[in-house]
C-alpha atoms as a PDB file:
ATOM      1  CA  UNK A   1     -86.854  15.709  27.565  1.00  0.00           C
ATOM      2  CA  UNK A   2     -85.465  14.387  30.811  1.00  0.00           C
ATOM      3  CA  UNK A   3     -85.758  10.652  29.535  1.00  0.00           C
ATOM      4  CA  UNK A   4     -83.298  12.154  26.404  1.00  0.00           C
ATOM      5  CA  UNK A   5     -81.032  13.238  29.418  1.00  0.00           C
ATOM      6  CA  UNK A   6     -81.139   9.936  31.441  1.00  0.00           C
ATOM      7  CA  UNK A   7     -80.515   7.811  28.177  1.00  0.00           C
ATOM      8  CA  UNK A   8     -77.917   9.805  26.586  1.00  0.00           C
ATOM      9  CA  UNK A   9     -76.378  10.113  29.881  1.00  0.00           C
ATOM     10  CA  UNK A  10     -76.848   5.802  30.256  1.00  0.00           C
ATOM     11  CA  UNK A  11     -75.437   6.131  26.696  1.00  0.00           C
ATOM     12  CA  UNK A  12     -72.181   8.074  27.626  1.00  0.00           C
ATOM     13  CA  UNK A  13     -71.940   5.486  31.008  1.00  0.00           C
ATOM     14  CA  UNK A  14     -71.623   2.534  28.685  1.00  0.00           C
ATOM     15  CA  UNK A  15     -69.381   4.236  26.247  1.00  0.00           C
ATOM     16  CA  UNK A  16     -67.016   5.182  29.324  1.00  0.00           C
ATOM     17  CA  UNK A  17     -67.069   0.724  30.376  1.00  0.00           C
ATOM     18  CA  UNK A  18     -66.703   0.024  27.181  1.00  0.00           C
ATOM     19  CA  UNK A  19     -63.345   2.598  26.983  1.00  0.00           C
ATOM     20  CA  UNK A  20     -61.933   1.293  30.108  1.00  0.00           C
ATOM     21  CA  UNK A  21     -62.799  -2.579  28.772  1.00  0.00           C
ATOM     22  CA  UNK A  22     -60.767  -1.510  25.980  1.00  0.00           C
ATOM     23  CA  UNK A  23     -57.814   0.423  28.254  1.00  0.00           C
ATOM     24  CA  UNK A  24     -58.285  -3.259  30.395  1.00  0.00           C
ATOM     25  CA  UNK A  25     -57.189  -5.203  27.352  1.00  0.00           C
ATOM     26  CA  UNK A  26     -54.969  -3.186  26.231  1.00  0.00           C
ATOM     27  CA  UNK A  27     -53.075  -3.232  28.944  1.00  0.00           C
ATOM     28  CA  UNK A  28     -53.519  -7.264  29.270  1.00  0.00           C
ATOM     29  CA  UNK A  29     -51.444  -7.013  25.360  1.00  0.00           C
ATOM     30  CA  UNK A  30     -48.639  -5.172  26.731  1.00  0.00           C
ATOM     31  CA  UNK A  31     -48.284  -7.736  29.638  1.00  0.00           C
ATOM     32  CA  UNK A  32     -49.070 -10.768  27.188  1.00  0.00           C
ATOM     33  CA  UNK A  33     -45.912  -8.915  25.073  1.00  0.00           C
ATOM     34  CA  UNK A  34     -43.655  -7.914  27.738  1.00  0.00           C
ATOM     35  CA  UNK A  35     -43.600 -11.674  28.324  1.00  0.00           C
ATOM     36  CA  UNK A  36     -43.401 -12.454  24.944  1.00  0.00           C
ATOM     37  CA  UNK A  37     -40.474 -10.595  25.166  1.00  0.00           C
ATOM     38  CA  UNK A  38     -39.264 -12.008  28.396  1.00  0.00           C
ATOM     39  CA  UNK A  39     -39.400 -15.194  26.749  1.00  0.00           C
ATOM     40  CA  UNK A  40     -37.512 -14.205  23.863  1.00  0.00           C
ATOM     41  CA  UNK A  41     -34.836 -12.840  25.971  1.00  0.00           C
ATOM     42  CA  UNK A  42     -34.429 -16.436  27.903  1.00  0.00           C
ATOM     43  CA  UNK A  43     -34.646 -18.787  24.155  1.00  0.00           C
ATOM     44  CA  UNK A  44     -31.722 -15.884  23.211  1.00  0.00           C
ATOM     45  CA  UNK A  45     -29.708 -16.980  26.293  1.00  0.00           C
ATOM     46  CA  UNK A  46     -30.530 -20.864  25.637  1.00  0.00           C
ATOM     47  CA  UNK A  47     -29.250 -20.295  22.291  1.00  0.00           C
ATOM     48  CA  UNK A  48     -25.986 -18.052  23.320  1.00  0.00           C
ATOM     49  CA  UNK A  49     -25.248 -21.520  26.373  1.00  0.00           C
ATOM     50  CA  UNK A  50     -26.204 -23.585  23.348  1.00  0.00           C
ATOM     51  CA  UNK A  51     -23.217 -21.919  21.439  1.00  0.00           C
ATOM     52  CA  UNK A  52     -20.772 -21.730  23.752  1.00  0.00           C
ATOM     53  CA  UNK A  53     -21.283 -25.431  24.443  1.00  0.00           C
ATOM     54  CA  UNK A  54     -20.734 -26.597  21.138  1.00  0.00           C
ATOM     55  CA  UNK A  55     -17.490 -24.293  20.997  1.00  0.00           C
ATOM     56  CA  UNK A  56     -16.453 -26.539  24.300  1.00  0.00           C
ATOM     57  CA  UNK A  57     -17.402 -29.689  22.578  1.00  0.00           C
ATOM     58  CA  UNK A  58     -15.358 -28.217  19.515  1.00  0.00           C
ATOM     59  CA  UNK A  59     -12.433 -27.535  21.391  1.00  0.00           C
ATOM     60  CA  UNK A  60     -12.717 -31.198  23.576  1.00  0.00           C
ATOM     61  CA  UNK A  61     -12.518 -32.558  19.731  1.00  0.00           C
ATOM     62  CA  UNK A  62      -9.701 -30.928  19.066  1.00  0.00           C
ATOM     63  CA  UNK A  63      -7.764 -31.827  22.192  1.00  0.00           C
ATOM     64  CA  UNK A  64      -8.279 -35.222  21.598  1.00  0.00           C
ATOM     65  CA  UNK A  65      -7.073 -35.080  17.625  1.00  0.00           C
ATOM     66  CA  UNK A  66      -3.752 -33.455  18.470  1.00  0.00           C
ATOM     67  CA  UNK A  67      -3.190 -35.331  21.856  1.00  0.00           C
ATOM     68  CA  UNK A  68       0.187 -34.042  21.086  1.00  0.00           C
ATOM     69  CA  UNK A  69       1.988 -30.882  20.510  1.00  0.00           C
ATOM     70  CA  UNK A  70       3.141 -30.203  16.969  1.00  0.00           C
ATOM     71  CA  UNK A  71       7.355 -30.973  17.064  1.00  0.00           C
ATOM     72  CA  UNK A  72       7.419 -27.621  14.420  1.00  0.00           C
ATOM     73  CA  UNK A  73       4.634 -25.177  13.760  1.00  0.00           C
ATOM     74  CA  UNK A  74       5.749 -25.070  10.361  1.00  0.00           C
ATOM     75  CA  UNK A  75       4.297 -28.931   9.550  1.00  0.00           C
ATOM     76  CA  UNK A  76       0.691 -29.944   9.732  1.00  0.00           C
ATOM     77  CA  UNK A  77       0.806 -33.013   9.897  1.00  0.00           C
ATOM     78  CA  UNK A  78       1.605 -34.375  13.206  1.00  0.00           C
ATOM     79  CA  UNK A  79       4.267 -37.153  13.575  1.00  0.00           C
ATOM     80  CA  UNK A  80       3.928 -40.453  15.451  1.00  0.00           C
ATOM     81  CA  UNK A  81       6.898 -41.836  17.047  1.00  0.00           C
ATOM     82  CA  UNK A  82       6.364 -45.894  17.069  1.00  0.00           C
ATOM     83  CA  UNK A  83       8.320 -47.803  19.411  1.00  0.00           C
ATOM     84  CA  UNK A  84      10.254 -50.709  18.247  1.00  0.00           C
ATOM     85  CA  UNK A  85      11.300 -53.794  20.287  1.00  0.00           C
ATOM     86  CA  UNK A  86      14.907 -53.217  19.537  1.00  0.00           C
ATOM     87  CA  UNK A  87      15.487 -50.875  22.727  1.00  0.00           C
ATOM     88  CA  UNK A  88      12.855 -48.282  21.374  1.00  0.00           C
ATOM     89  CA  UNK A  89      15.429 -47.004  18.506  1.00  0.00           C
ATOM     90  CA  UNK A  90      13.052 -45.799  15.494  1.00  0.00           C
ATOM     91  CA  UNK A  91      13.555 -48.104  12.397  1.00  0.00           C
ATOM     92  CA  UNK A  92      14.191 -46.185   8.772  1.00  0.00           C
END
């Protein structure tokens, strides 16, 4: 009967490895998705930068198509003053 002992008690050793093998990897997950997560976090922040880049380029594009201020906010269309060679007087 004491070699039942020894080997069920062998038996319950391995069983107790084996749980903190699986306690091991388990905690190897939570680190593999706390990164995960990290990483997550930082393609979030690339993509907010990304964003508020093109709303710079947007508003660089926008500068440069009204390089001048409306003469009235009522008309959309903005109006280009072309000099003339007689003493920069605007022609009809």
């Amino acid at each position: 009967m004491q070699v039942d002992a020894t080997k069920v008690q062998v038996d319950a050793t391995k069983v107790q490895v084996d749980a903190t093998k699986v306690q091991v990897d388990a905690t190897k997950v939570r680190g593999d998705a706390t990164k995960v997560q990290g990483d997550a976090t930082k393609v979030q922040g690339d993509a907010t930068k990304v964003r508020g880049d093109a709303t710079k380029v947007q508003g660089d594009a926008t500068r440069k198509l009204f390089l001048y201020p409306m003469p009235n906010a009522q008309c959309p269309i903005p109006i280009v003053l072309i000099e003339t060679p007689n003493q920069g007087h605007l022609k009809n």
